[in-house]
Protein backbone atom coordinates (compact mmCIF):
# COMPACT_ATOMS: atom_id res chain seq x y z
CA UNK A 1 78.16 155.01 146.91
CA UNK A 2 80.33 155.67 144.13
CA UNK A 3 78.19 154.11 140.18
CA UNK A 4 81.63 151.50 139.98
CA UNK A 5 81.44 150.55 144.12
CA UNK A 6 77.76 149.81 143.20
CA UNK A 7 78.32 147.71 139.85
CA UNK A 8 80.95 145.88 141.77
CA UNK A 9 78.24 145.26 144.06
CA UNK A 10 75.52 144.10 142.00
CA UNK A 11 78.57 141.29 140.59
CA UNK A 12 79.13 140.54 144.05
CA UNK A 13 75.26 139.54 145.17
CA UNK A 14 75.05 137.94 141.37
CA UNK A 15 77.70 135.54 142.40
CA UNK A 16 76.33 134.88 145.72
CA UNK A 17 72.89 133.90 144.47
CA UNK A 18 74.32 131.76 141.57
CA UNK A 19 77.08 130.22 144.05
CA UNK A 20 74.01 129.15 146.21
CA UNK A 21 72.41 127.84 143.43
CA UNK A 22 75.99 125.52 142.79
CA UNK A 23 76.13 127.37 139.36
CA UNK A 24 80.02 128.19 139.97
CA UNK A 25 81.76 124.62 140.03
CA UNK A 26 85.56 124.88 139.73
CA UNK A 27 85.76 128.06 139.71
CA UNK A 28 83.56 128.42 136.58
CA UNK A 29 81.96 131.26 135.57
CA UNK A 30 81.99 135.08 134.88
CA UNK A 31 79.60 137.98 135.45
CA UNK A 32 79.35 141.78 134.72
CA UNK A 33 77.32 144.36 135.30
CA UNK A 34 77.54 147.87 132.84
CA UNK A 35 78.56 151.32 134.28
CA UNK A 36 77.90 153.05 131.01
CA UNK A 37 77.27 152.97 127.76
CA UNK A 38 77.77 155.84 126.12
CA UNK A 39 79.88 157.99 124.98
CA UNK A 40 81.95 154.98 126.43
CA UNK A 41 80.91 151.67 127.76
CA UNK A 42 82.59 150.77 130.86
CA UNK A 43 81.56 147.72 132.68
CA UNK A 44 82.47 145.45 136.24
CA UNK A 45 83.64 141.86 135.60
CA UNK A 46 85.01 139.23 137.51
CA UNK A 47 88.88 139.18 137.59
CA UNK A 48 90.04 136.24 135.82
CA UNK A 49 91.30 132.47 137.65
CA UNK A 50 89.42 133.46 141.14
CA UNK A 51 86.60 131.55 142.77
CA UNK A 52 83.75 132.79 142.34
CA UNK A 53 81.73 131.32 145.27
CA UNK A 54 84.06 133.49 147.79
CA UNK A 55 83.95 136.57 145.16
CA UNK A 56 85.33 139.70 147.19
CA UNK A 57 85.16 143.33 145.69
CA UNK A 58 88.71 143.53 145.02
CA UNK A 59 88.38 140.01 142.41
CA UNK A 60 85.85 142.33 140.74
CA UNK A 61 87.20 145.34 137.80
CA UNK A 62 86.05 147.39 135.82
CA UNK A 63 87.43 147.63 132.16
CA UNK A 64 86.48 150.03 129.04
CA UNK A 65 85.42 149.10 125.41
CA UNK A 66 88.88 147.90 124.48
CA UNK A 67 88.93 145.66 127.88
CA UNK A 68 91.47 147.96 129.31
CA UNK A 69 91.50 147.61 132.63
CA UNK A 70 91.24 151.13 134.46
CA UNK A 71 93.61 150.06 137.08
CA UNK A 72 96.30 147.70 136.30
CA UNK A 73 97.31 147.16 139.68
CA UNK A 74 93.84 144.93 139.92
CA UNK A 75 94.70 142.27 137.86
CA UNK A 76 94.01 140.33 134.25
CA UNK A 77 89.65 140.46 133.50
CA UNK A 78 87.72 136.90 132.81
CA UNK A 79 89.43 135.06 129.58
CA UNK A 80 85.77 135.71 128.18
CA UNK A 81 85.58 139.20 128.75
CA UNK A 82 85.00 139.88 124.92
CA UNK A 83 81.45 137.76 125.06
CA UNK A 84 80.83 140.26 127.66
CA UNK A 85 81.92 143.48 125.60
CA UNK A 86 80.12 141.93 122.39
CA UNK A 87 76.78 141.00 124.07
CA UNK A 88 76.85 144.56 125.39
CA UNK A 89 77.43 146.50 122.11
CA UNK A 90 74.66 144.10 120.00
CA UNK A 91 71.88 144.23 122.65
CA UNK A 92 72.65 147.34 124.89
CA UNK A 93 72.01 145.05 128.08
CA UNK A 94 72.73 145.90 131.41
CA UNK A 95 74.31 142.92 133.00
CA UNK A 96 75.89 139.33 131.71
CA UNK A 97 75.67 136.35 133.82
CA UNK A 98 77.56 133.01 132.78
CA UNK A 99 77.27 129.79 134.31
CA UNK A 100 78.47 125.79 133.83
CA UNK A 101 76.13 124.09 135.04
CA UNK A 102 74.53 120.64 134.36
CA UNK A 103 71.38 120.57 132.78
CA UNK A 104 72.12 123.53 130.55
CA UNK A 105 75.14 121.28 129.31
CA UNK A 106 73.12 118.20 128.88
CA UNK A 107 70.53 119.84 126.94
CA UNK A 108 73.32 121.62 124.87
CA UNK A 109 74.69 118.59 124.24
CA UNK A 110 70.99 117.00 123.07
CA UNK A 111 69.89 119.85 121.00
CA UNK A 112 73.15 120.40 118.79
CA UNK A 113 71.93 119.26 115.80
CA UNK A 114 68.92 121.82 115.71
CA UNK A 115 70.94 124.58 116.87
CA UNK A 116 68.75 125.66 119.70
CA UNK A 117 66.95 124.63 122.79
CA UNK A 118 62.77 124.86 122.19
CA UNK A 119 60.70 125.68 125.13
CA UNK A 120 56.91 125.52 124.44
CA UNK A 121 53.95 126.70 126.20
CA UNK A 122 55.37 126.66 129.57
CA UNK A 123 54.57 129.56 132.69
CA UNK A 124 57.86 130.47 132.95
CA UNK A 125 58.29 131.93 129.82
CA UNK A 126 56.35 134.99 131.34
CA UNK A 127 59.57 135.75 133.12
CA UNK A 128 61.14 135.59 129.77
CA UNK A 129 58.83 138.39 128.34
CA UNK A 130 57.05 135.80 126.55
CA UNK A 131 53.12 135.91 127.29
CA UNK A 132 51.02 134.38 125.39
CA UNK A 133 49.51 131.59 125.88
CA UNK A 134 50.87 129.89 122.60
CA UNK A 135 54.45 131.13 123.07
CA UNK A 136 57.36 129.75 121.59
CA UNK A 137 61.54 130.68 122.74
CA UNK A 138 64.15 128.91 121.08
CA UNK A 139 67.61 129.51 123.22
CA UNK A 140 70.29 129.65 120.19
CA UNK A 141 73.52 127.09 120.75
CA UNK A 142 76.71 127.85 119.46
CA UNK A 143 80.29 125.51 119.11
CA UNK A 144 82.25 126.07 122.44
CA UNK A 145 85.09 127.22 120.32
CA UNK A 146 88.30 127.06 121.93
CA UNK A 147 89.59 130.75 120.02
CA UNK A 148 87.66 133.03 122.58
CA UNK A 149 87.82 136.02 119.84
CA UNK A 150 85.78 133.58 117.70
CA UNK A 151 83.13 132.71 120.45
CA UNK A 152 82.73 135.95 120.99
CA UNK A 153 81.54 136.73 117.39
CA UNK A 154 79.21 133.31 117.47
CA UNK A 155 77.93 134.56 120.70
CA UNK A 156 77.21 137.70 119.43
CA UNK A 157 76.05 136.81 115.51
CA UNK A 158 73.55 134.45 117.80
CA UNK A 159 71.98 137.11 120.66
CA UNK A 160 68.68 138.34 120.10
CA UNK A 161 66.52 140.80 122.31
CA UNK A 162 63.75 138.05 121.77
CA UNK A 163 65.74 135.20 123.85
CA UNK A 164 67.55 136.65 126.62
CA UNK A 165 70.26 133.73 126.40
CA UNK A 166 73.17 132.06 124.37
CA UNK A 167 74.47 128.68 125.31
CA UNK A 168 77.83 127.29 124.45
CA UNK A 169 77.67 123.26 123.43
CA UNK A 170 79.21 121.39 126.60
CA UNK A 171 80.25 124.54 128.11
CA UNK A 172 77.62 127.20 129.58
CA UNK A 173 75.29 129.59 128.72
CA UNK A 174 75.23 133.35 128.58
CA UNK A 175 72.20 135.01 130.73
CA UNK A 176 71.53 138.74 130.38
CA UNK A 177 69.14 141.65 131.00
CA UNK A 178 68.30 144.98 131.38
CA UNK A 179 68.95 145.38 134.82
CA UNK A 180 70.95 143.11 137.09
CA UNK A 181 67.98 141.81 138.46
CA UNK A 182 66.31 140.93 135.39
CA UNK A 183 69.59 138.96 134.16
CA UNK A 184 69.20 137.04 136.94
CA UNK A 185 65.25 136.49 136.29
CA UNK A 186 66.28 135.36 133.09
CA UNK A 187 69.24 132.83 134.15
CA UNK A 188 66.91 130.79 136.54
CA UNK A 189 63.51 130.74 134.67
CA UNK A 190 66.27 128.99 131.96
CA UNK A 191 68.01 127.12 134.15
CA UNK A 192 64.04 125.79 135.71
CA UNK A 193 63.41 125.13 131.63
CA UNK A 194 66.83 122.97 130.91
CA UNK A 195 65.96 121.20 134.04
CA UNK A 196 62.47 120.51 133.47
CA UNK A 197 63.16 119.41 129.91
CA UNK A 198 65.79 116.69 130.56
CA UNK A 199 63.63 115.23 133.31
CA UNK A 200 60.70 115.29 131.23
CA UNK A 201 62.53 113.28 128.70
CA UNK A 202 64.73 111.00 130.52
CA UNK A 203 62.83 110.94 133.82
């Protein structure tokens, strides 16, 4: 198998387990996973408009550093392609997973004002490469700005290798990882967090 049959792959069983998860409404939603880096970055993302919970290969391309799309016969990449290409160039990640979904809206929404989302003391921050017992992750929220140039340089002015996500206020939030696999780790121990918080607060 071929390194761009197997990142369109990887995309594929990303959507699946978010589409399971009902992390896809409306056709929401982008992922990627990174062929290479360097000397050029190439990565797989989801083609733009398509449904994402009935994702085949062929709604999956790969594009370069400029978001050229190596075949143009495949069609136009995600509208938020850039967040992609910016998140891979700041943190050198291997795959970008972004999903709508309700609690990580509502607690965008809530925390606003502060700028982030604090967890505190709380298991799953293990699977967020946060151990100790005393630990501490504040998930950074930026404006859902409608220019997506410009939330591509807030998503990307806000990404840190010490949080492993960016949300978007009343939009989504951008999960990511060295691996496929541990983007996906990352994505649900958040998505467990948003959840737990809001029903914590307004149970």
């Amino acid at each position: 198998m071929s390194d761009r049959v197997r990142a369109k792959q990887q995309v594929l069983e990303l959507a699946e387990f978010c589409s399971r998860k009902g992390w896809l409404p409306a056709t929401s939603g982008n992922l990627s996973v990174r062929l290479t880096n360097r000397p050029s970055l190439f990565f797989a993302v989801t083609r733009s408009g398509v449904d994402k919970t009935a994702l085949k290969e062929a709604d999956v391309i790969v594009v370069d550093e400029h978001m050229s799309v190596e075949s143009p016969d495949e069609g136009v990449p995600s509208a938020e392609t850039e967040v992609h290409l910016k998140l891979y160039e700041r943190l050198d990640c291997g795959s970008v997973i972004h999903v709508h979904t309700l609690f990580n809206n509502l607690m965008s929404n809530l925390c606003e004002s502060e700028g982030y989302v604090e967890f505190r003391q709380h298991e799953l921050l293990k699977a967020l490469g946060h151990w100790q017992e005393d630990a501490v992750l504040r998930v950074p929220i930026v404006p859902n700005h409608a220019d997506l140039h410009q939330l591509a340089q807030a998503v990307h002015a806000a990404a840190s290798a010490d949080c492993p996500g960016v949300l978007v206020v009343r939009h989504g939030i951008y999960a990511f990882g060295e691996t496929p696999g541990a983007a996906r780790r990352h994505l649900e121990a958040m998505e467990f967090l948003f959840e737990y918080l809001w029903r914590s607060r307004y149970r």
